[in-house]
Protein backbone atom coordinates (compact mmCIF):
# COMPACT_ATOMS: atom_id res chain seq x y z
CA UNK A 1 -6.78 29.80 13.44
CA UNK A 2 -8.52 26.13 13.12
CA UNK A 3 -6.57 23.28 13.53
CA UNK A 4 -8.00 22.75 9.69
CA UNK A 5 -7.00 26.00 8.61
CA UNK A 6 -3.38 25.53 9.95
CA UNK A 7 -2.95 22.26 8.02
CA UNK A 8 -4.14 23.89 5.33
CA UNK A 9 -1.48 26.47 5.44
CA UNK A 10 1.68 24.31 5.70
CA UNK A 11 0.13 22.65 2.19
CA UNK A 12 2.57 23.22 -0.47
CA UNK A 13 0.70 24.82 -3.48
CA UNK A 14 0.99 21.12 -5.39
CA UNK A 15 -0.48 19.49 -2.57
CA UNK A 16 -3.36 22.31 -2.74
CA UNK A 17 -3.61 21.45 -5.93
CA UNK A 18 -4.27 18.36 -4.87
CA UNK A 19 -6.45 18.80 -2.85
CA UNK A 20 -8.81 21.24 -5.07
CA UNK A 21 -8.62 18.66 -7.70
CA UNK A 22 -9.76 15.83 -5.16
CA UNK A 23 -12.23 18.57 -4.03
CA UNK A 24 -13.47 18.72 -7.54
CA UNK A 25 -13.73 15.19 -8.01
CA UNK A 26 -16.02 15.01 -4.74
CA UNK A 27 -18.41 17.72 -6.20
CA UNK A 28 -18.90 16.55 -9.47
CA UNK A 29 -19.86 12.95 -8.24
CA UNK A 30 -22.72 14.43 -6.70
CA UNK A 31 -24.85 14.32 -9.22
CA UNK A 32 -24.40 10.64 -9.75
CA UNK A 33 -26.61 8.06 -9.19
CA UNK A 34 -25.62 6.78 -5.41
CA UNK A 35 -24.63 3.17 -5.13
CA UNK A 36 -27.35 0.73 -4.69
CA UNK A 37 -27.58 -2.02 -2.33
CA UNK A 38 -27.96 -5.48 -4.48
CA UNK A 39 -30.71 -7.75 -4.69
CA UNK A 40 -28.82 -10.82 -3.55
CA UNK A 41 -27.22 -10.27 -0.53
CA UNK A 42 -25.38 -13.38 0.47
CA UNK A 43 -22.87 -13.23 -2.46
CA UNK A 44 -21.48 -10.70 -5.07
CA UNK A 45 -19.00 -10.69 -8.12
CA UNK A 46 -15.60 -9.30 -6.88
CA UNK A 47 -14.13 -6.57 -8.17
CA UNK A 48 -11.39 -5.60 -10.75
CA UNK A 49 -8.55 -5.59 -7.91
CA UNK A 50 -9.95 -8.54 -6.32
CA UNK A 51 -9.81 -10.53 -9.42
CA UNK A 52 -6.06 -10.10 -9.71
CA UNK A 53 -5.40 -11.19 -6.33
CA UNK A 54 -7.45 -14.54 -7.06
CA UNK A 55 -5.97 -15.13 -10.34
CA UNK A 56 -2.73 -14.78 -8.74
CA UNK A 57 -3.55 -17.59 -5.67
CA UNK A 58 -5.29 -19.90 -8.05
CA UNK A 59 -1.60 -20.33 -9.31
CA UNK A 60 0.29 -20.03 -6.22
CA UNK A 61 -2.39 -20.85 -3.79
CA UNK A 62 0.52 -21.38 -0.57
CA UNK A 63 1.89 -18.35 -1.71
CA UNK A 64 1.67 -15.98 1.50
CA UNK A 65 2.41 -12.84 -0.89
CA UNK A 66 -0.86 -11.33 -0.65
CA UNK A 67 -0.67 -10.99 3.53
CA UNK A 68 -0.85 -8.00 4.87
CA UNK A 69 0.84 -8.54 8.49
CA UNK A 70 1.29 -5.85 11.22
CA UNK A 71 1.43 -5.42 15.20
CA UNK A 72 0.94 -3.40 17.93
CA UNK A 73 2.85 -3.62 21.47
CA UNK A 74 0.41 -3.28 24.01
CA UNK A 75 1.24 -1.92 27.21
CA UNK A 76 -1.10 -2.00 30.11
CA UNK A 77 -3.52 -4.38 31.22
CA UNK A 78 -5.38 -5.97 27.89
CA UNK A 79 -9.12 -7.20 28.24
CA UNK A 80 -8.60 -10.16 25.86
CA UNK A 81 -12.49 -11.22 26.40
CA UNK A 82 -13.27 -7.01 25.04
CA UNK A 83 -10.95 -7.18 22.20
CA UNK A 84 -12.64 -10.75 20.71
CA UNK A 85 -16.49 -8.98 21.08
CA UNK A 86 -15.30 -6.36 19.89
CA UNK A 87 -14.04 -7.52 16.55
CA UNK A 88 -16.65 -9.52 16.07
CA UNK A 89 -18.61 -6.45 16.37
CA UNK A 90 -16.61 -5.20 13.38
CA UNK A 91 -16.95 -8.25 11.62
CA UNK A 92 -20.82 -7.86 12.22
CA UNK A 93 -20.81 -4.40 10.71
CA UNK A 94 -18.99 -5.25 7.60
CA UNK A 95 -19.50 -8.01 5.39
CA UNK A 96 -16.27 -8.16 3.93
CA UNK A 97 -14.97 -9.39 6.68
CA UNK A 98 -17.71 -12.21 6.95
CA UNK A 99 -17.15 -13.17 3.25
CA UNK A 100 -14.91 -16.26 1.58
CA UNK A 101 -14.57 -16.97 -2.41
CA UNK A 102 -15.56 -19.31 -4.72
CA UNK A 103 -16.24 -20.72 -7.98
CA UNK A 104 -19.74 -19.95 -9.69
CA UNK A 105 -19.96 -21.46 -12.70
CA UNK A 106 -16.60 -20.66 -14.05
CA UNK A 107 -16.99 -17.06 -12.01
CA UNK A 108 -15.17 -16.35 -8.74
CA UNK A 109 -17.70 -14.66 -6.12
CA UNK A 110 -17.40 -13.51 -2.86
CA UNK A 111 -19.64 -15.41 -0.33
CA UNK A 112 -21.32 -13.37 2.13
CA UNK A 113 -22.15 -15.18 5.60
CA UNK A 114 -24.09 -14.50 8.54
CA UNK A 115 -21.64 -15.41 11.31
CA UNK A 116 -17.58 -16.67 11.27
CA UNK A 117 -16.28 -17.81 14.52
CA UNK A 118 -13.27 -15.33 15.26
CA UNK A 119 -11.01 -16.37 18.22
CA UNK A 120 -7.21 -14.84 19.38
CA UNK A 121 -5.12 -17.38 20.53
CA UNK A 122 -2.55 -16.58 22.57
CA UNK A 123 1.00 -17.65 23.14
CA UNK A 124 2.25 -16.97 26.55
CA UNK A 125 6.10 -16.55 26.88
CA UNK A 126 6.44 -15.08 30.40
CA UNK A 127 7.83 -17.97 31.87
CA UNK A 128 10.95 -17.40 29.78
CA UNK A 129 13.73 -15.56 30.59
CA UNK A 130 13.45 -11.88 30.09
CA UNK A 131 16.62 -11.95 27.48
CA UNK A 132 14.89 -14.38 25.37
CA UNK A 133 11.52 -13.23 25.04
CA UNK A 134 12.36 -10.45 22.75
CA UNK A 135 13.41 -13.21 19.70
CA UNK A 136 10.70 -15.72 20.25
CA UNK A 137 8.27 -12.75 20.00
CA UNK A 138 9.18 -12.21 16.72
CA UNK A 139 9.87 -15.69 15.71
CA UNK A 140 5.92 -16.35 16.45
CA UNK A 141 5.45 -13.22 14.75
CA UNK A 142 6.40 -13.93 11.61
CA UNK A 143 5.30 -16.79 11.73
CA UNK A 144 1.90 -16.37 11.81
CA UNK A 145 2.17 -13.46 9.64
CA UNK A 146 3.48 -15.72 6.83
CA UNK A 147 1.35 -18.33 7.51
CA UNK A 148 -1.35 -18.35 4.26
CA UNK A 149 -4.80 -18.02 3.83
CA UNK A 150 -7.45 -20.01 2.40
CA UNK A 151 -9.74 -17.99 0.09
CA UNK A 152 -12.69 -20.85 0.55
CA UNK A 153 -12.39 -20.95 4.55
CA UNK A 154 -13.12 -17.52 6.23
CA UNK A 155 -12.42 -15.06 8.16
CA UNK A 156 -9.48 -13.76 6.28
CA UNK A 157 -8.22 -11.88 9.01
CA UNK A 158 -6.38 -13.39 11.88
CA UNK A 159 -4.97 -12.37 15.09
CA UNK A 160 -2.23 -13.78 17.71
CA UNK A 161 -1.57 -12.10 21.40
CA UNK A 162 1.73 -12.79 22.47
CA UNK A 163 1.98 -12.56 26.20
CA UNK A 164 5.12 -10.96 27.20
CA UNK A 165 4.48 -9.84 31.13
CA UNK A 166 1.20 -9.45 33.13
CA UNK A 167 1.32 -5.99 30.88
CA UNK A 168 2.82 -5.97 28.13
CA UNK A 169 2.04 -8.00 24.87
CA UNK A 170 2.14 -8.20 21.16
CA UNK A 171 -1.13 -8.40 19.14
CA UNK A 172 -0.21 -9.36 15.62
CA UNK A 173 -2.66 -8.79 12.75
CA UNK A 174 -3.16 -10.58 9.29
CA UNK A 175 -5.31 -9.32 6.83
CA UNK A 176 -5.57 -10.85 3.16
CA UNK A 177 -5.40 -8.47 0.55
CA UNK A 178 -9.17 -9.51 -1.15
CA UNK A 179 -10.50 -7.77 1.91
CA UNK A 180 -7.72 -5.09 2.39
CA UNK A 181 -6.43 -1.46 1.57
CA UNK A 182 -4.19 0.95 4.16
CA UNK A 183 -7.86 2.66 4.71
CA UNK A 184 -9.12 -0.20 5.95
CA UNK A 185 -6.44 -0.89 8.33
CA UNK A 186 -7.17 2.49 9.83
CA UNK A 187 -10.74 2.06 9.84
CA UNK A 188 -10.56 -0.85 11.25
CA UNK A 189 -8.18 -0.04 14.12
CA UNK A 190 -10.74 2.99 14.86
CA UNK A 191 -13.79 0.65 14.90
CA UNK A 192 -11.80 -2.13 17.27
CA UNK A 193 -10.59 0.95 19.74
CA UNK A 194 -14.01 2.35 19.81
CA UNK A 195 -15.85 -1.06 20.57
CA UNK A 196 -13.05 -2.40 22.69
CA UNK A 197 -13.35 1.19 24.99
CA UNK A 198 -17.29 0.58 25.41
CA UNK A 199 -17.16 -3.23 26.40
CA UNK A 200 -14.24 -2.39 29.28
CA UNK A 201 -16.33 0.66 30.30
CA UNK A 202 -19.31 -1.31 30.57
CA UNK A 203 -21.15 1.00 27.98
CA UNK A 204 -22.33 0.63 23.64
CA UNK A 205 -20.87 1.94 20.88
CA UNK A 206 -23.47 2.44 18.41
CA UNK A 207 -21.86 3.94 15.17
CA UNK A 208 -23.82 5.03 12.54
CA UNK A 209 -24.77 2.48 9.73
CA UNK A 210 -22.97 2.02 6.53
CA UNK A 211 -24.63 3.28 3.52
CA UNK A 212 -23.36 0.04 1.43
CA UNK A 213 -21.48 -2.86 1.80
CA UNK A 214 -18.42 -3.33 -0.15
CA UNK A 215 -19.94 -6.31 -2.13
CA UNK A 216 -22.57 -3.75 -3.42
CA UNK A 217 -19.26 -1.56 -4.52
CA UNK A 218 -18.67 -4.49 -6.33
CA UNK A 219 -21.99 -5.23 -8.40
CA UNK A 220 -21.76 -1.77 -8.99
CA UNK A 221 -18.18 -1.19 -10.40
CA UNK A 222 -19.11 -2.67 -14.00
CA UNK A 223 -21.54 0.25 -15.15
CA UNK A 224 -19.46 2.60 -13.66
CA UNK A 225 -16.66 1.85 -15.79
CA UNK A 226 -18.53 1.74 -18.78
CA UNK A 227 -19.96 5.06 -17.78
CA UNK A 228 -17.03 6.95 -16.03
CA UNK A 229 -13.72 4.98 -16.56
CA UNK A 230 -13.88 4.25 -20.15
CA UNK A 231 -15.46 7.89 -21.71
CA UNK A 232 -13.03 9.98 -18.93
CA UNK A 233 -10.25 8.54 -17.72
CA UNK A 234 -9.14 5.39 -20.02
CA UNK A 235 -8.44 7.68 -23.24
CA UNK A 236 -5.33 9.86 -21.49
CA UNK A 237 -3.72 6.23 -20.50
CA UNK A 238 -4.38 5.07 -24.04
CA UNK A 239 -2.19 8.35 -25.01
CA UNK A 240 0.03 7.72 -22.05
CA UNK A 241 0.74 4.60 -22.98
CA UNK A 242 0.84 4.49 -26.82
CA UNK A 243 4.01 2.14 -28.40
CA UNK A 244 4.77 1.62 -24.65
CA UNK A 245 8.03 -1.07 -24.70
CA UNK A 246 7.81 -4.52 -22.93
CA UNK A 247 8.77 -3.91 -19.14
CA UNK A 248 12.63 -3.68 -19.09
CA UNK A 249 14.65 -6.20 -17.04
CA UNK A 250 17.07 -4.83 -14.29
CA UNK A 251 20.20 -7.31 -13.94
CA UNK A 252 20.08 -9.46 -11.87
CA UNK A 253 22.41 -11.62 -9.61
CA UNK A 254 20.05 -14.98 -10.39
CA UNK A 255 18.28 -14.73 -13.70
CA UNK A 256 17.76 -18.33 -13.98
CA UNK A 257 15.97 -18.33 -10.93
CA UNK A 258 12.80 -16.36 -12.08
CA UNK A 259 9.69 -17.47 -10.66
CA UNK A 260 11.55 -20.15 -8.31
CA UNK A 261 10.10 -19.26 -5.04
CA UNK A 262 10.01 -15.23 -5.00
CA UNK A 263 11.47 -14.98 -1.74
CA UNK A 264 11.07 -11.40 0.40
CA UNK A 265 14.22 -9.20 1.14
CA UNK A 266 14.42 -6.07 2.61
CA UNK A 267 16.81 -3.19 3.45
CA UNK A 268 16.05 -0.79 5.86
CA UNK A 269 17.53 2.95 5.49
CA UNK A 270 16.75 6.90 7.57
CA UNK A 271 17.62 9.61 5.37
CA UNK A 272 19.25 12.45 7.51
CA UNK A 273 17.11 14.97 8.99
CA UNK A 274 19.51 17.41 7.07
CA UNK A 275 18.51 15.52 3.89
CA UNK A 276 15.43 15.55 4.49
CA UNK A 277 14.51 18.95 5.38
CA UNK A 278 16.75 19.99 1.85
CA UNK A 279 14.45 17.77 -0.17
CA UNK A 280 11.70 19.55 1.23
CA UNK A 281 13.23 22.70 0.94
CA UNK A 282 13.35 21.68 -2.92
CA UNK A 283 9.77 20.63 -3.57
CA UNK A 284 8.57 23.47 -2.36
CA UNK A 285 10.56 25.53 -3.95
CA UNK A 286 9.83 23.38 -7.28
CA UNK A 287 6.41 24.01 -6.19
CA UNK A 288 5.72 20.25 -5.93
CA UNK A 289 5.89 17.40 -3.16
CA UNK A 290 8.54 15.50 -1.44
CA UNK A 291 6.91 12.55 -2.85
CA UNK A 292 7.58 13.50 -6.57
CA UNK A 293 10.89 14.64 -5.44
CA UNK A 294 11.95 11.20 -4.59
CA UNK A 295 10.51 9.48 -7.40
CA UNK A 296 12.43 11.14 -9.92
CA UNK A 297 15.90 10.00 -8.05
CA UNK A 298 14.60 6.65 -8.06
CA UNK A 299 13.47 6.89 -11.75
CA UNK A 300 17.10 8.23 -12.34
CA UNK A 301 18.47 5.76 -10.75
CA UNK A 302 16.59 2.95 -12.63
CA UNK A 303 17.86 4.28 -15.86
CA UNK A 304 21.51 4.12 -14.70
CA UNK A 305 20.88 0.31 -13.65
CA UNK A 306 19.02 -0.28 -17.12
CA UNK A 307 20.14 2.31 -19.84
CA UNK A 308 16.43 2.89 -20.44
CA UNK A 309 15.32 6.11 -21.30
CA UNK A 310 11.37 4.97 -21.17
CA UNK A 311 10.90 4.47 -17.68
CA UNK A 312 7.99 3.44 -16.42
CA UNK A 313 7.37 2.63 -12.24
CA UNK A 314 4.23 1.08 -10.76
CA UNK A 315 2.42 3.22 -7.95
CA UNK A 316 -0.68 2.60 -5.79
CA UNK A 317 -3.51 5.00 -5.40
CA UNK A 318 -6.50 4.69 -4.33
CA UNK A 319 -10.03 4.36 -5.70
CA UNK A 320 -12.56 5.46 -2.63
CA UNK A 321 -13.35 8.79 -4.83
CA UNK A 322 -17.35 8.16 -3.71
CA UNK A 323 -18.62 9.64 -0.04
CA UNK A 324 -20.22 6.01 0.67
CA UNK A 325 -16.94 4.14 0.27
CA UNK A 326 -15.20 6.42 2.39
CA UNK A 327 -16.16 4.18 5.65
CA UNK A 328 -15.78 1.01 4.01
CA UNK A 329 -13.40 -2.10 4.53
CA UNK A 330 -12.00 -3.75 1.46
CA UNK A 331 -9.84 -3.56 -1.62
CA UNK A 332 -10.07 -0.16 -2.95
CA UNK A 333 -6.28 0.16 -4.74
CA UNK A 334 -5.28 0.42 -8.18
CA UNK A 335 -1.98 0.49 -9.36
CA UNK A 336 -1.28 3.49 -11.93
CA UNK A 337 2.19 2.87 -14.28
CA UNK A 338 4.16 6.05 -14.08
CA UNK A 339 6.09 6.89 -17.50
CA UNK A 340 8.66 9.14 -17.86
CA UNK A 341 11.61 9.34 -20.18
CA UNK A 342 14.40 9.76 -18.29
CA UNK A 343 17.71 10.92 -20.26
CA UNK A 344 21.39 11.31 -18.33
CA UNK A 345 21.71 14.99 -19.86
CA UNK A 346 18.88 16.20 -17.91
CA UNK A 347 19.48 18.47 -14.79
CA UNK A 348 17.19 17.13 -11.42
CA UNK A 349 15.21 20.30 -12.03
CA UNK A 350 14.06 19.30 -15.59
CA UNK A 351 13.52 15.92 -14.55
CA UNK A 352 11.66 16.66 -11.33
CA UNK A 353 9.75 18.98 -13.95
CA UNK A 354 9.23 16.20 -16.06
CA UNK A 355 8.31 13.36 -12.94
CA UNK A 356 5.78 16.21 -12.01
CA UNK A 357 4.19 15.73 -15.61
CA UNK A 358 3.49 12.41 -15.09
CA UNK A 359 2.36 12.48 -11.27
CA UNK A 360 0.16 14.75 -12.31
CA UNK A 361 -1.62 13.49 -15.21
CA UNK A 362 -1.99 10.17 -13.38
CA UNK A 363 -3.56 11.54 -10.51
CA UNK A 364 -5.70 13.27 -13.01
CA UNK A 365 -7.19 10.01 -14.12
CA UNK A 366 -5.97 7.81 -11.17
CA UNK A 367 -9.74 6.28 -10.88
CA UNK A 368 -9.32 3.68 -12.96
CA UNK A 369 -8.61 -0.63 -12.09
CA UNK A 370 -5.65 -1.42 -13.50
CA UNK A 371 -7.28 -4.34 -15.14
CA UNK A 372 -8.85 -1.84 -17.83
CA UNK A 373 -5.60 -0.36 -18.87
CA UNK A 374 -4.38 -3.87 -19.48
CA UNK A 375 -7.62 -5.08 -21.42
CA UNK A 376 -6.44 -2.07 -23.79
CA UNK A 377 -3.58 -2.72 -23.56
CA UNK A 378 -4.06 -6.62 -24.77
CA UNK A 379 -2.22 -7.69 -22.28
CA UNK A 380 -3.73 -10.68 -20.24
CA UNK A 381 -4.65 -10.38 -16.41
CA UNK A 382 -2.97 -13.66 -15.61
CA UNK A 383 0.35 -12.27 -16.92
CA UNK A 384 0.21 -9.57 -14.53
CA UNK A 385 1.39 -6.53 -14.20
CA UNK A 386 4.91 -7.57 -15.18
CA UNK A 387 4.28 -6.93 -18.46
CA UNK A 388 4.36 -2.88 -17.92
CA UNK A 389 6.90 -2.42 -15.16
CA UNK A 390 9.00 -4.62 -12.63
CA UNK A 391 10.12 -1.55 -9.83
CA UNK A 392 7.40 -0.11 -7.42
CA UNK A 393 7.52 3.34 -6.04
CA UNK A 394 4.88 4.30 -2.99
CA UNK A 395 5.14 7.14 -0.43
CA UNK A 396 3.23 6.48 2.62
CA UNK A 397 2.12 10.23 4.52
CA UNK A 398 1.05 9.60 7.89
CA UNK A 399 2.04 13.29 9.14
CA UNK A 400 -1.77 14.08 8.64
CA UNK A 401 -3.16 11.07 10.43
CA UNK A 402 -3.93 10.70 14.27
CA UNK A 403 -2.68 8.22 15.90
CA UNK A 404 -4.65 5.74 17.01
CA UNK A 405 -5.39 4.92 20.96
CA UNK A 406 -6.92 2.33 22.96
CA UNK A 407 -8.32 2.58 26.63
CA UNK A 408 -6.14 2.32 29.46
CA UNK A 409 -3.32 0.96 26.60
CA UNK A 410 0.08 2.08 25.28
CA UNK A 411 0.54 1.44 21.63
CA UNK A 412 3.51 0.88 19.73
CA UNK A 413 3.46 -0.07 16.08
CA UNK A 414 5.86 -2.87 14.94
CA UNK A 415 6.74 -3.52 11.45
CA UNK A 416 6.94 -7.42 10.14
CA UNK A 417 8.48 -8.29 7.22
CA UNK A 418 6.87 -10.36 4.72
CA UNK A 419 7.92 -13.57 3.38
CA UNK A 420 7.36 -13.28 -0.49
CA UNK A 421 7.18 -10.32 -3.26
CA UNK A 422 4.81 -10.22 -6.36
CA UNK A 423 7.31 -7.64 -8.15
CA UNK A 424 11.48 -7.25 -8.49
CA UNK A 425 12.10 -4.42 -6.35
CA UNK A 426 10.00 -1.49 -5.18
CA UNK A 427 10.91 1.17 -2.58
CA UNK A 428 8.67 2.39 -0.22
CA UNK A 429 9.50 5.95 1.86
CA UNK A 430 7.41 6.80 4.96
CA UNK A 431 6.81 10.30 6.44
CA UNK A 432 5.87 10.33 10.10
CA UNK A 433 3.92 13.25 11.94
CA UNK A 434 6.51 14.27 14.40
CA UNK A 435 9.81 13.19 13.26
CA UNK A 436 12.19 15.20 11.19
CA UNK A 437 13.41 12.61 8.80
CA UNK A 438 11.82 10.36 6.59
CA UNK A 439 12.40 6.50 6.33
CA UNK A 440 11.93 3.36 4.10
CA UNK A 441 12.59 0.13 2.68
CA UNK A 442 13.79 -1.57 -0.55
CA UNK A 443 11.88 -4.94 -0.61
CA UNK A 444 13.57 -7.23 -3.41
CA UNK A 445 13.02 -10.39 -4.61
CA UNK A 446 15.95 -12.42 -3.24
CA UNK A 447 16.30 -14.94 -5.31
CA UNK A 448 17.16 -12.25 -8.21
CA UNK A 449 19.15 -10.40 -6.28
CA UNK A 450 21.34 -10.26 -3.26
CA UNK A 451 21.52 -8.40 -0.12
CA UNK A 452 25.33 -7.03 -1.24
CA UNK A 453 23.70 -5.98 -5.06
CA UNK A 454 20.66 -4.13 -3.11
CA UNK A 455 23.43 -2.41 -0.24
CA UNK A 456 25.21 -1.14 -3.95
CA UNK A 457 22.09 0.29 -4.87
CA UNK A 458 21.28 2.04 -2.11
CA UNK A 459 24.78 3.63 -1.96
CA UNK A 460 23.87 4.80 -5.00
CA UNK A 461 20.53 6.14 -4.06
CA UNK A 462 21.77 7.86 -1.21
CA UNK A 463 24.40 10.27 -3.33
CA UNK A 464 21.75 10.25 -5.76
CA UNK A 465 19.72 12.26 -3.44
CA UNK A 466 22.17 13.50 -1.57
CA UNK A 467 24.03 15.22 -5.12
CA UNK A 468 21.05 15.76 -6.81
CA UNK A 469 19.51 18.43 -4.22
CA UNK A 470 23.29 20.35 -3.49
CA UNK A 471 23.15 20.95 -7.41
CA UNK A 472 19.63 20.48 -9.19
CA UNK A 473 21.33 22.08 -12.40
CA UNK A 474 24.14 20.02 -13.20
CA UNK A 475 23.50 17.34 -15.57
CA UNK A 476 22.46 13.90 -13.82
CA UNK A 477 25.02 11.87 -15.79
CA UNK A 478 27.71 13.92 -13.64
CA UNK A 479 26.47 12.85 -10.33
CA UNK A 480 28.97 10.62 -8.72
CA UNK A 481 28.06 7.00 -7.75
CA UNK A 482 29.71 4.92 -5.04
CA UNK A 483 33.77 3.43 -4.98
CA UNK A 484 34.12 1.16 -7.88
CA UNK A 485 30.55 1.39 -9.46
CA UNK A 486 29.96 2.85 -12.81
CA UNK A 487 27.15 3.33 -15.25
CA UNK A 488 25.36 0.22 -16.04
């Protein structure tokens, strides 16, 4: 059997649904009109998603929010001079990357240029002691990953090496979200490895061209909402959204101190590999995926905090449905609101039934910019998406994906933290290839709430899940919740 063909067997039949409808989606694009490159190369409108994230910095233009900071630990001896050519290489081979924004008019545009000087500089801490350079590693870190960016002054990517021993460093990335999507990140790591293995081999790397630029995406993404978006997939989120009520407030520790600085929290938490492999157990047996699974506790959840019955949770998903954005770097994400009512005297089997509903339909219709539903929805762009939902849910699969390598290099993926939030509270679950649990993090706004209030509600998460999958047929409302906490 193929390596394909095995993957394709440990599919749950959802997930082949998936799949066949994704499948679907590739087919009948085929007979549309491909992209074409613009006339003007050297600047383009931006697109739906990238004209939230501007609206957003042209009122909070410090506001760090919209970084998107990781980092690798390298071990082994790093060619510095091969990792600079070869992101400029990348840079070279994607205009994205070359581009800044500005006004035109009273129009924001992205700015294409030829060249942007790109340089990693480095912070060398060997000459400390050994116990020490551990926390001054990740007080540069975060730092620099928290350190804004400057939408008029390209690139809008950075990079810091942080020289640990002869070899062993940390290379910490920034990317700014106008120019960023989790595909991108992997694309670019791929391109970087493959141009950083030719220059300390002595060889090329010549990868085929790209069929567009992302710019051309952009110029492009107009018709195709009048054409695609509005006649197929706007009218089921007009349904799905009819009479929807304004977002509803969870309480908070700091009400009065909405919009004060939006300051980042997180708590870290492992579901048990016992846990896990019952919740799996479950979806499959539900004939769905872990991923719906765990939004309908967290959905539950939500409605104990609030009393709401009309729940509705903002998701990402992505909008690369086309064969020539598929290699592209840039901002291909929507965010899809997830509505579900959500009533105590429902077992978890009805309401994973019912979470399955709405995962579905939106995934149905998931090619859409958010900034369409909210046109019909009359709500404004600059109010934001607060308007439909406050809670996040995403579930991040990298089971499928390979990992990534570099020659004559160990790499180890680190996790930074970011400084600020642009919503309440989401919760974010991540499902490793290899391990046999899956993780996450609730990231909160902290000056609504505090660590001790977020520690509650992950006790109460955690039985939640925990009660929910030893008896999916006992009413919700009967599940217990932690020493001391009640209903809400």
């Amino acid at each position: 059997m193929s390596d394909l063909s095995a993957r394709l067997e440990r599919l749950t039949p959802a997930q082949r649904a998936l799949l066949d409808r994704r499948l679907a989606d590739r087919q009948a694009m085929v007979g549309v009109g491909a992209i074409p490159r613009r006339a003007r190369r050297d600047r383009a409108r931006l697109t739906d998603a990238q004209e939230r994230v501007w609206l957003h910095r042209q009122r909070l233009p410090d506001d760090p929010a919209h970084n998107v900071p990781s980092a690798w630990r390298l071990r082994g001896r790093l060619d510095l001079d091969a990792l600079t050519r070869a992101v400029h290489a990348v840079m070279a081979r994607h205009e994205v990357l070359r581009s800044t924004y500005e006004l035109d008019g009273d129009q924001p545009v992205q700015v294409v240029h030829p060249h942007l000087p790109f340089t990693i500089p480095t912070v060398d801490l060997r000459d400390l002691p050994a116990d020490q350079r551990e926390e001054r590693m990740w007080q540069e870190a975060r730092a620099e990953g928290n350190r804004p960016f400057d939408l008029g002054v390209g690139p809008l990517l950075r990079m810091l090496l942080i020289r640990l021993a002869d070899d062993e460093q940390v290379l910490v990335r920034i990317f700014d979200h106008m120019i960023w999507d989790r595909a991108s990140m992997g694309i670019f790591g791929q391109e970087v490895a493959d141009f950083y293995r030719a220059y300390v081999e002595g060889g090329t790397y010549d990868p085929p061209p790209l069929p567009i630029q992302y710019g051309d995406y952009a110029e492009w993404q107009p018709q195709w909402i009048e054409r695609e978006v509005r006649v197929r997939h706007l009218p089921y989120w007009r349904r799905q959204l009819a009479d929807v009520p304004p977002a509803r407030e969870l309480p908070t520790d700091h009400p009065e101190r909405r919009g004060a600085t939006n300051r980042s929290g997180q708590r870290y938490f492992r579901l048990s590999p016992e846990l896990t492999e019952e919740l799996r157990r479950f979806a499959h047996e539900e004939r769905t995926t872990l991923n719906v699974v765990l939004l309908a506790v967290w959905k539950f959840l939500l409605h104990r905090l609030t009393g709401a019955e009309d729940v509705v949770v903002g998701t990402n998903s992505s909008t690369r449905r086309r064969a020539e954005t598929e290699p592209l770097m840039g901002l291909f994400l929507t965010m899809l609101p997830l509505r579900t009512t959500v009533r105590s005297e429902l077992t978890f089997r009805e309401l994973v039934a019912a979470t399955r509903r709405t995962m579905t339909g939106a995934l149905d219709y998931h090619d859409i910019p958010i900034g369409v539903i909210l046109d019909e929805l009359n709500v404004g762009r600059g109010v934001g998406l607060g308007a439909l939902y406050r809670v996040a849910f995403i579930m991040v699969d990298f089971r499928h994906e390979a990992p990534l390598t570099m020659a004559g290099l160990e790499l180890e993926p680190l996790m930074l933290e970011k400084q600020t939030v642009t919503i309440d509270l989401s919760i974010g679950y991540f499902d490793e290839a290899g391990e046999d649990h899956v993780y996450g993090m609730i990231e909160y706004n902290a000056d609504l709430f505090t660590a001790d209030t977020v520690e509650r509600m992950w006790q109460q998460l955690d039985l939640l899940l925990h009660g929910a999958v030893a008896t999916p047929d006992r009413p919700m409302a009967e599940l217990p919740t932690p020493p001391g906490d009640g209903d809400r």
